[in-house]
Structures are given as C-alpha cells and as structure tokens.
N, C-alpha and C. Protein backbone atom coordinates (compact mmCIF):
# COMPACT_ATOMS: atom_id res chain seq x y z
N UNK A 1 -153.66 3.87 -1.72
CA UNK A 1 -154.18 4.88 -2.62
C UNK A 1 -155.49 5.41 -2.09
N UNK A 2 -155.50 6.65 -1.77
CA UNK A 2 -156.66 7.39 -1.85
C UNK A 2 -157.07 7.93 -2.66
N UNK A 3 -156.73 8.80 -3.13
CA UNK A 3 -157.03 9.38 -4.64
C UNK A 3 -156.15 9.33 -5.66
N UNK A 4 -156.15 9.65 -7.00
CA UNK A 4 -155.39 9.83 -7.86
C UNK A 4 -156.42 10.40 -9.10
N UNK A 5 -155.67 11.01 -9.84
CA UNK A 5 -155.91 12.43 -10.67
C UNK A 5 -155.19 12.56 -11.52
N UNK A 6 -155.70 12.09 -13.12
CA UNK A 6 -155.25 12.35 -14.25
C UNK A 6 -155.95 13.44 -15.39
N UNK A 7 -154.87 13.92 -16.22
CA UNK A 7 -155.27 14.67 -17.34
C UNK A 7 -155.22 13.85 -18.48
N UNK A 8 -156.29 13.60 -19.39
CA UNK A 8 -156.50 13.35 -20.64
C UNK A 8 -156.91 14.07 -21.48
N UNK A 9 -155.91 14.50 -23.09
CA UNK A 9 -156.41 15.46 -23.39
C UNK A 9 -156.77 14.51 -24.95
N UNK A 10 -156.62 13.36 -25.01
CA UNK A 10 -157.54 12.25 -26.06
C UNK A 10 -157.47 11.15 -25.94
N UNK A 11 -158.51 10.89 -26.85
CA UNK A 11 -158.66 9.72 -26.49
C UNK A 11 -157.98 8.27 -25.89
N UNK A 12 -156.18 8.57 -26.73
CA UNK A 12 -155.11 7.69 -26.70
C UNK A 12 -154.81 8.14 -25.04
N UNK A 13 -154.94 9.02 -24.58
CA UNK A 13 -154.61 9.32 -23.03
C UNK A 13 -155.49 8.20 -21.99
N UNK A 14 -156.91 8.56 -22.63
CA UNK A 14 -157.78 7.67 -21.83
C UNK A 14 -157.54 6.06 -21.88
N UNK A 15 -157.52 5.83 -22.97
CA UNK A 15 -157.04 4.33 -23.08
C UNK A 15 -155.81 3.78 -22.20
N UNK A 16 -154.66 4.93 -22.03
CA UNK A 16 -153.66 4.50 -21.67
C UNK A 16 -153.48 4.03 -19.98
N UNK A 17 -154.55 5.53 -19.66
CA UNK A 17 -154.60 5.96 -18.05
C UNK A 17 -155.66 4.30 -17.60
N UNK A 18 -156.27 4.21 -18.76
CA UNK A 18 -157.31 2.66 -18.75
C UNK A 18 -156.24 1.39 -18.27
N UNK A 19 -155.84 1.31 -18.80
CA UNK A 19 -154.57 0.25 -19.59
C UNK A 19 -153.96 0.01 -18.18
N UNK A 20 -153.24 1.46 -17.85
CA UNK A 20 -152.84 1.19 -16.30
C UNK A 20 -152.97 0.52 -15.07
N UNK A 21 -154.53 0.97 -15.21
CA UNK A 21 -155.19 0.73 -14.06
C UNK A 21 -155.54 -1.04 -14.38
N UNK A 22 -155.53 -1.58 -15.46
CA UNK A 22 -155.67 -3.09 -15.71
C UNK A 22 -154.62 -4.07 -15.34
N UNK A 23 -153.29 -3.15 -15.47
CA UNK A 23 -152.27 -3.71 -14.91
C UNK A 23 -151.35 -3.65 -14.40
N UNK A 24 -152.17 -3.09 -13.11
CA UNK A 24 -151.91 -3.18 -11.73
C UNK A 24 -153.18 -3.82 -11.13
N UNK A 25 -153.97 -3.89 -11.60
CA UNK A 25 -155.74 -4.53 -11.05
C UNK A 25 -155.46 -6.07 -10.26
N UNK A 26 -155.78 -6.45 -8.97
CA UNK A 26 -155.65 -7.63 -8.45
C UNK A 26 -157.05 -8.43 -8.60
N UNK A 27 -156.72 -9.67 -8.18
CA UNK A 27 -158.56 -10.18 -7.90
C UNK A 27 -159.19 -9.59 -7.02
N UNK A 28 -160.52 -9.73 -6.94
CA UNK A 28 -161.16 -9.41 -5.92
C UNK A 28 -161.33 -7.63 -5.97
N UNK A 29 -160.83 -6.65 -6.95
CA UNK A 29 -160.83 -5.46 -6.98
C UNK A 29 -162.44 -5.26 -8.01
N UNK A 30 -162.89 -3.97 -7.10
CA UNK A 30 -164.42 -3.71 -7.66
C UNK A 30 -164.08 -2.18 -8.42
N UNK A 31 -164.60 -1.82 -9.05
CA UNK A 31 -164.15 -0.52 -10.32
C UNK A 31 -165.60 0.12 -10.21
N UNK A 32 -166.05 1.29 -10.10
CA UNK A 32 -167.50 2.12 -10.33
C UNK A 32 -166.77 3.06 -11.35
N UNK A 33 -167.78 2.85 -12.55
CA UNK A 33 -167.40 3.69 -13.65
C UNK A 33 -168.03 5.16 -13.63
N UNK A 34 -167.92 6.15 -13.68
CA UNK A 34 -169.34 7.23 -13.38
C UNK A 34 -168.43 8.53 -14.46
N UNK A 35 -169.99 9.06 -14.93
CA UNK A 35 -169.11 9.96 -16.58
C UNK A 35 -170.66 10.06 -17.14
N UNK A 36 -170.77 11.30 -17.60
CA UNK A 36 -171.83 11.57 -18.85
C UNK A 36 -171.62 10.31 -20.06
N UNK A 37 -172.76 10.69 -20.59
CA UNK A 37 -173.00 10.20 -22.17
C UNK A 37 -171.40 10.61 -23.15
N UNK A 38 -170.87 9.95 -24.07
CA UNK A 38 -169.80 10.21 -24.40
C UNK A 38 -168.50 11.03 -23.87
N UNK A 39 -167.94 10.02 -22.36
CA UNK A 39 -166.73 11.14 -21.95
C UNK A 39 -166.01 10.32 -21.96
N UNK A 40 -165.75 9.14 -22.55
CA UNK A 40 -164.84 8.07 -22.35
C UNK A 40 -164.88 6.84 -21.94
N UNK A 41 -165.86 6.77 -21.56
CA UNK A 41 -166.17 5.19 -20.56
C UNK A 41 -165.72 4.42 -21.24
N UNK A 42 -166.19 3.74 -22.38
CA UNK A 42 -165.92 2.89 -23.05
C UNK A 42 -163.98 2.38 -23.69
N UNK A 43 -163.69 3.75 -24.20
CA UNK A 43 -162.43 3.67 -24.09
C UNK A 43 -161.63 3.43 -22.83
N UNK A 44 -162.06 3.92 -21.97
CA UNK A 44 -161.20 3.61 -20.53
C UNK A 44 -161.22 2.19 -20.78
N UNK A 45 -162.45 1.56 -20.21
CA UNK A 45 -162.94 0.31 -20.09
C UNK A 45 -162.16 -0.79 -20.91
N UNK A 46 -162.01 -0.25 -22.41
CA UNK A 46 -160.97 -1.29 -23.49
C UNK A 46 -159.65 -1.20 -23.11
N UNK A 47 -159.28 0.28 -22.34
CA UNK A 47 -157.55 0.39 -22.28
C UNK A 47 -157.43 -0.71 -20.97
N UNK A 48 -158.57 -0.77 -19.74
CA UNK A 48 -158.57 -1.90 -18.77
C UNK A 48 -158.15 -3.25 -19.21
N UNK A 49 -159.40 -3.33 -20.03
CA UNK A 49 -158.59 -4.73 -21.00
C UNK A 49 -157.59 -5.39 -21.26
N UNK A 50 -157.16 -4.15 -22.17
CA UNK A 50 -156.17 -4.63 -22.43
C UNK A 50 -154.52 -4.30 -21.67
N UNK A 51 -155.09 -3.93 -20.52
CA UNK A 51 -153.78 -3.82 -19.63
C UNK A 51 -154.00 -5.50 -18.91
N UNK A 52 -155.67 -5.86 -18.71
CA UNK A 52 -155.12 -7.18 -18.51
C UNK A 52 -154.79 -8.20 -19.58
N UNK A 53 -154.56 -7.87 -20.56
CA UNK A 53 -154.39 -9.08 -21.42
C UNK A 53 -155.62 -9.24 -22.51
N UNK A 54 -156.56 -8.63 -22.50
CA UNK A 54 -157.63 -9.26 -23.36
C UNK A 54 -157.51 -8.69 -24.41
N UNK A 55 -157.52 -9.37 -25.66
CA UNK A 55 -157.69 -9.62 -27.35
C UNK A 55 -158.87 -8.68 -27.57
N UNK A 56 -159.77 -9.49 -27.26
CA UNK A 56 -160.94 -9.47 -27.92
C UNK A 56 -161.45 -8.37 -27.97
N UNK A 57 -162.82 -8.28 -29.12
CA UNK A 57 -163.44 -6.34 -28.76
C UNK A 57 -163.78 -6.32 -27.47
N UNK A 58 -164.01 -4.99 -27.34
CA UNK A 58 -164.71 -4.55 -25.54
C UNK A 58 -165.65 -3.59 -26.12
N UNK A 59 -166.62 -4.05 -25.58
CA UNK A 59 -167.80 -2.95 -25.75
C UNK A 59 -168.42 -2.71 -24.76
N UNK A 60 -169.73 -1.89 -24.15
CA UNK A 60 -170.19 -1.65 -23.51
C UNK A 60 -171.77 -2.33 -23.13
N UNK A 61 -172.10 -3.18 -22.66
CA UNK A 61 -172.64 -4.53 -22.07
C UNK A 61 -174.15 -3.96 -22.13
N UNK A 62 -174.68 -2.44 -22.58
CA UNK A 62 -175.94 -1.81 -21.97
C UNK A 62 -176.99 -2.83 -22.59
N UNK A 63 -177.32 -3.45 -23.37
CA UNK A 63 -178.39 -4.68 -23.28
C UNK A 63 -178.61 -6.03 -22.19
N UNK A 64 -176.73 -6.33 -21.93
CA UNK A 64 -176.63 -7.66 -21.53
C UNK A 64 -176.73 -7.37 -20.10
N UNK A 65 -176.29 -6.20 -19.54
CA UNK A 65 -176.03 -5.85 -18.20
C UNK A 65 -174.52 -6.60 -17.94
N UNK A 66 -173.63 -7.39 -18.28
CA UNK A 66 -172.52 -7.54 -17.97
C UNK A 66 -172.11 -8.77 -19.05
N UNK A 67 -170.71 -8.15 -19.76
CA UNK A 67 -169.97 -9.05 -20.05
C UNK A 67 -168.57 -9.39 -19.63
N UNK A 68 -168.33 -10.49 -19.67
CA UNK A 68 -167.49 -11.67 -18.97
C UNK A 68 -166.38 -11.81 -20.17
N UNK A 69 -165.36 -11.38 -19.59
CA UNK A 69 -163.51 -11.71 -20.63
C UNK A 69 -163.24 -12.79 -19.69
N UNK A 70 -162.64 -13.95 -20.25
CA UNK A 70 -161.94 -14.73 -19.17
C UNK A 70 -160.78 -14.96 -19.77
N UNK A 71 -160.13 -14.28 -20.84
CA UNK A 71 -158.97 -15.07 -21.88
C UNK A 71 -157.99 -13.60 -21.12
N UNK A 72 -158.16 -12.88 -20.32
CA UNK A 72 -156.95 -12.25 -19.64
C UNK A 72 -156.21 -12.67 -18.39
N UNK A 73 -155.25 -12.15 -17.82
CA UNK A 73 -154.41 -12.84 -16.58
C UNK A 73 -155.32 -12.72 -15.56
N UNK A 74 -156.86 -11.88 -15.60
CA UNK A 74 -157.75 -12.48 -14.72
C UNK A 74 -158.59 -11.97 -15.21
N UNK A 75 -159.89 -12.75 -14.96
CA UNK A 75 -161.39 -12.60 -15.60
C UNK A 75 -161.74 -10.92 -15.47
N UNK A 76 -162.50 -10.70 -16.34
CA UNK A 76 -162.81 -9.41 -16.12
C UNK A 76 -164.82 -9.49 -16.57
N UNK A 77 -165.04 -9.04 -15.37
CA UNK A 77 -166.38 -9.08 -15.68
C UNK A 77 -167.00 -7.22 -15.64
N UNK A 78 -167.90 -6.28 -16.98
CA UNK A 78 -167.47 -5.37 -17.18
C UNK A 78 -169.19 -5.07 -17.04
N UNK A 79 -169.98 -4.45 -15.95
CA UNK A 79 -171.40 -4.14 -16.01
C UNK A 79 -171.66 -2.99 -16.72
N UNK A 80 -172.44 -3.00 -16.89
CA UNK A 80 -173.25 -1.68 -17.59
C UNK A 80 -174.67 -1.69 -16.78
N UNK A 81 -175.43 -0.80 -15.61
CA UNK A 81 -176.22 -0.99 -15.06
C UNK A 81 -177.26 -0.21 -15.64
N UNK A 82 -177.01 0.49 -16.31
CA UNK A 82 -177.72 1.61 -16.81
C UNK A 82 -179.68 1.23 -16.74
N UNK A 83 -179.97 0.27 -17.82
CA UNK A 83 -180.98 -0.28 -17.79
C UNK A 83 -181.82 -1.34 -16.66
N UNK A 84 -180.39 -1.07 -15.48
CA UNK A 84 -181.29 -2.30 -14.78
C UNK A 84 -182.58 -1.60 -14.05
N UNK A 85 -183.69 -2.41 -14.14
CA UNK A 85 -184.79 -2.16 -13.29
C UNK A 85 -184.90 -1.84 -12.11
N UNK A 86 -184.63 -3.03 -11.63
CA UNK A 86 -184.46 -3.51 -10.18
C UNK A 86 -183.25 -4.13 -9.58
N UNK A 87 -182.96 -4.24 -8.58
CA UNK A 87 -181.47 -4.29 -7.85
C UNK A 87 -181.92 -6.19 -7.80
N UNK A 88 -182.74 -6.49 -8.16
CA UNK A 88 -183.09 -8.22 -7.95
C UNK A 88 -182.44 -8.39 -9.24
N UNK A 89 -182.70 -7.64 -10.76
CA UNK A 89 -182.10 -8.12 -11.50
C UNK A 89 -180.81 -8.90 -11.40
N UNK A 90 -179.71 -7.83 -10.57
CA UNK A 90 -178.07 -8.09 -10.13
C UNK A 90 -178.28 -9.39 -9.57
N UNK A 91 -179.22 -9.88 -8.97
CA UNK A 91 -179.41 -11.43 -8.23
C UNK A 91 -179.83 -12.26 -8.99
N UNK A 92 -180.19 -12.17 -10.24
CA UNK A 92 -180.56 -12.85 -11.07
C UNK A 92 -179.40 -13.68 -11.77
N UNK A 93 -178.76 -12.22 -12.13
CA UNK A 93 -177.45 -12.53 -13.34
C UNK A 93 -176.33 -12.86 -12.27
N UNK A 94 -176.17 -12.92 -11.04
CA UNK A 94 -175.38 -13.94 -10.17
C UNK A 94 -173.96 -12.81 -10.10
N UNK A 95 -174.57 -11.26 -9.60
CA UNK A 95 -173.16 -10.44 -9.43
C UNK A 95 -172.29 -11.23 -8.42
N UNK A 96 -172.78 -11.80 -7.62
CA UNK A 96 -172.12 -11.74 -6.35
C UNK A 96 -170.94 -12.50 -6.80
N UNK A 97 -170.89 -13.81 -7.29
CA UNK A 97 -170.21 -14.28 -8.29
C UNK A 97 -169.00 -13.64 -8.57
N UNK A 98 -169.51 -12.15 -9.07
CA UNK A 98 -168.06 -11.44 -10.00
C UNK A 98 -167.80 -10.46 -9.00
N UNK A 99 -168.36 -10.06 -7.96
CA UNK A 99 -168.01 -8.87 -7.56
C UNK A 99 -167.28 -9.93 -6.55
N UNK A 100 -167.41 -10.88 -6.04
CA UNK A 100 -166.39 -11.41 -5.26
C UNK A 100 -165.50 -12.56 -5.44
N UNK A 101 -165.55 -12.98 -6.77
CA UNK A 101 -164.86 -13.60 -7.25
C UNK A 101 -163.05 -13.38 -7.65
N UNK A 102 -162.72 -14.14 -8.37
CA UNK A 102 -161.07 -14.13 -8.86
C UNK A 102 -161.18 -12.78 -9.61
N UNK A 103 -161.92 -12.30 -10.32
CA UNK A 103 -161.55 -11.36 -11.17
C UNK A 103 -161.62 -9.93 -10.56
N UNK A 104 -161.66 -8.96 -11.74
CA UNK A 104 -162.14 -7.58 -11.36
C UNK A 104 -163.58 -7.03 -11.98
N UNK A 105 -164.04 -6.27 -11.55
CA UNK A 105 -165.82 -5.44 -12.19
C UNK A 105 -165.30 -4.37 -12.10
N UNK A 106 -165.82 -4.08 -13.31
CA UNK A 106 -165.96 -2.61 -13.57
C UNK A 106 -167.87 -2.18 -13.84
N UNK A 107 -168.10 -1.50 -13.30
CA UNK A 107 -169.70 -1.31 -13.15
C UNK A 107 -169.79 0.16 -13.32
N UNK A 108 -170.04 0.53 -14.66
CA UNK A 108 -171.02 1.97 -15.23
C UNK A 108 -171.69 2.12 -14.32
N UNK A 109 -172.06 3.07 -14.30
CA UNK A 109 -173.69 3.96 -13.85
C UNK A 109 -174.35 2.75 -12.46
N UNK A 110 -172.94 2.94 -11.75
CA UNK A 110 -172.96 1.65 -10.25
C UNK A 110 -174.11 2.47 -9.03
N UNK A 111 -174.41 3.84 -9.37
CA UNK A 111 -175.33 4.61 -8.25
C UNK A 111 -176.48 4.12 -8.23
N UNK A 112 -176.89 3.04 -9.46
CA UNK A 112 -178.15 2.84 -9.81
C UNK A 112 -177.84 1.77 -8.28
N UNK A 113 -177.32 1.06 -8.30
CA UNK A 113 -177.45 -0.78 -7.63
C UNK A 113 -176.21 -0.40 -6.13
N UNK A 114 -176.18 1.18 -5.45
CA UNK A 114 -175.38 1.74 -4.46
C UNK A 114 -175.38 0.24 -3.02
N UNK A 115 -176.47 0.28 -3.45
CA UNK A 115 -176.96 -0.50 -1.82
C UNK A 115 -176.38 -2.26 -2.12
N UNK A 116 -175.71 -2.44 -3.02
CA UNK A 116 -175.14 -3.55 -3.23
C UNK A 116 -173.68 -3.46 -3.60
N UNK A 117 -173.56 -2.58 -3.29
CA UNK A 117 -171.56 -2.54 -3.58
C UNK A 117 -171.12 -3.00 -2.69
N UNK A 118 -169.84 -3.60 -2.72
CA UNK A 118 -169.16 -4.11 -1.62
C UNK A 118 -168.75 -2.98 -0.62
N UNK A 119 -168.44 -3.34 0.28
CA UNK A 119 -168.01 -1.76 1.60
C UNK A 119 -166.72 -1.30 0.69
N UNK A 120 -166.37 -1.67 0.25
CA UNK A 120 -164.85 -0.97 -0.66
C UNK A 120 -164.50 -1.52 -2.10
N UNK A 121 -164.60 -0.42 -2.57
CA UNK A 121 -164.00 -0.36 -3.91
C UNK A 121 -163.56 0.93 -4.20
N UNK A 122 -163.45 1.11 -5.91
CA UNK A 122 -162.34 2.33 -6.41
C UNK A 122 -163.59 2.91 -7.27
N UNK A 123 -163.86 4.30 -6.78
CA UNK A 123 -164.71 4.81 -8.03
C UNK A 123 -163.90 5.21 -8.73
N UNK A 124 -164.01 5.75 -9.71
CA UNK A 124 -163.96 6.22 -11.48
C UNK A 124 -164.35 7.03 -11.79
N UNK A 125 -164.01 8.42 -11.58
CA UNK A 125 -165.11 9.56 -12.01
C UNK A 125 -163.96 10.15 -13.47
N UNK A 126 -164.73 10.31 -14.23
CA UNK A 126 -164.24 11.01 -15.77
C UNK A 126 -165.05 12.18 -15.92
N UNK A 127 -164.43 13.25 -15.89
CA UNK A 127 -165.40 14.88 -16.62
C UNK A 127 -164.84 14.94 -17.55
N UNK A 128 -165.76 16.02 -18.31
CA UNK A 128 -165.49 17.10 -19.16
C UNK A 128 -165.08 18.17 -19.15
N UNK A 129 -164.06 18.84 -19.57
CA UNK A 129 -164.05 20.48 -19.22
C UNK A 129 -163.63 21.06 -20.57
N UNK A 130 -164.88 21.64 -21.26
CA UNK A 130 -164.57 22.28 -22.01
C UNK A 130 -163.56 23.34 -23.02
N UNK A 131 -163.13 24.29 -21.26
CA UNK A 131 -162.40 24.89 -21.42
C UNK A 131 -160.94 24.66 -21.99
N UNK A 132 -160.17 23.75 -21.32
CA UNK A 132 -159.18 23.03 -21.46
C UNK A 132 -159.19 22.30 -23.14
N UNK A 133 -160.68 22.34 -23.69
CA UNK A 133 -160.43 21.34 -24.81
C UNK A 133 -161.49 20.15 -24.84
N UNK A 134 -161.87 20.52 -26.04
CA UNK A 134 -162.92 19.14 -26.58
C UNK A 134 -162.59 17.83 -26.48
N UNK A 135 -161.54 17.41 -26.31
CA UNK A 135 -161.02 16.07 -25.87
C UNK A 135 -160.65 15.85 -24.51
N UNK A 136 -160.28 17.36 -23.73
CA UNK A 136 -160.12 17.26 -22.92
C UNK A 136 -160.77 16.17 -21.19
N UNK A 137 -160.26 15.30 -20.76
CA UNK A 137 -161.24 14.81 -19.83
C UNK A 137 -160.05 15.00 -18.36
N UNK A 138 -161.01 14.76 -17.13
CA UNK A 138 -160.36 14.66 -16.32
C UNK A 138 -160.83 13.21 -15.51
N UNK A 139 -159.63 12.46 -14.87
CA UNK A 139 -159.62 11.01 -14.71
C UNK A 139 -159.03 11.03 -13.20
N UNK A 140 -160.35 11.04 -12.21
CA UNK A 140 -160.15 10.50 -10.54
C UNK A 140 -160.39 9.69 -9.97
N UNK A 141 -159.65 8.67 -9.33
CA UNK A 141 -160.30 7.32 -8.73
C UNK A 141 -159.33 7.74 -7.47
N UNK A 142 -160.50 7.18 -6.28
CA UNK A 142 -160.94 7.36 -5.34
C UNK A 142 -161.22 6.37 -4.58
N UNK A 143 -160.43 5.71 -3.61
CA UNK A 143 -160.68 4.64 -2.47
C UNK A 143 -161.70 4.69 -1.85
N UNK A 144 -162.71 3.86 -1.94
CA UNK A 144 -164.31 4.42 -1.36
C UNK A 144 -164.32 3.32 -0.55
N UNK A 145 -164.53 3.50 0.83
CA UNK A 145 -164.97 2.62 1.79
C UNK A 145 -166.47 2.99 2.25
N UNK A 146 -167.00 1.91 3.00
CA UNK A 146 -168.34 2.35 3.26
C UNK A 146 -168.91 1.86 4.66
C-alpha cells in the first residue's frame, strides 16, 4: 500500500473507514493521525478500536499524552502529542516501548515529536471540504518511509 483514499460523508463513514484499518492493523504498525480541530480524529480513532476488539470508551489521551487498550487482539497504545513540551517527554512515558512493541500507535498531531518516528509508518491525513458537505471529510493514508 502506498496510498489509499476515502470519502466520508458522516460520521458513521469515519468510524467505519476507522474500524477497517483496526482490522487489518498488525503488530509493530505505527499510525500518524493529522486533521484540524473537530474533523474526526477521535471517531476514526474509536472505529480503530473497535476493529481491534476493544469494549471500552476511547477517548482522546490530550492530558495523559497516551492511552494504553490491552483487552483487544493487540494492544493499542493511542498518543495525543498535542501538549507535549519536549520530545524528552516521549522518553519519559517509555514510547519506544509502544512504538516498537506487539501492538499498534496511533499518534495525533505526530509533527510535533517528527524526529522520533520510526523510518516507516502510515500517516492519516483527514480534511474538510466544505463544499461537498458539512460532514463531509476526506480520509488518506499514505506509506511514509524515511
């Protein structure tokens, strides 16, 4: 996969196109989330979930900097970088751990902490386009080597 390119025209789209991508997700797969203020992230992020298996709520981690599912067919560890300071923080809270561990990361607003991504992962880009519709989003992930 190099690219791929979806239309979502609500929310139930995003969740689903989410959902997908959770299950087919292997270990060891890294996710960059990237999207304005309300275009979906969060919903994507729960339809991930629960394509792997996870129950529980999914929310968006922006205090904790990352929360940890382990009750799916593989751990899912879900960042939110938004607030991090410093790229030492990520060494603090022990990314290396999840970004190369059994599970998968999904990492929001990942441009902040660039210089610590692994040489390959899948970005995530979600727009808006008005035109098309207020619910409308558009959904591209992208094989990023480095």
């Amino acid at each position: 996969m190099d690219r791929l390119e979806w239309d979502s025209f609500c929310p139930e789209d995003t969740f689903a196109i989410g959902k997908r991508i959770g299950e087919q997700a292997v270990a060891g797969q890294v996710y960059t989330l990237i999207g304005d203020l309300g275009v979906g992230k969060t919903v994507f992020t729960q339809g991930v979930a629960a394509g792997l298996g996870i129950k529980e709520p999914v929310n968006s981690p922006t205090f904790t900097i990352v929360q940890v599912y382990e009750e799916g067919r593989l751990p899912f560890y879900h960042f939110d970088v938004y607030r991090i300071g410093d790229v030492e923080e990520m060494e603090e809270i022990g990314y290396m751990d999840c970004f190369y561990g059994e599970g998968i990361c999904l990492i929001e607003w990942a441009n902040l902490i660039e210089e610590i991504l692994p040489g390959e992962y899948q970005e995530i880009r979600i727009t808006k386009d008005l035109e098309k519709g207020f619910d409308y989003r558009k959904i591209e992930i992208e094989q990023i080597t480095r």
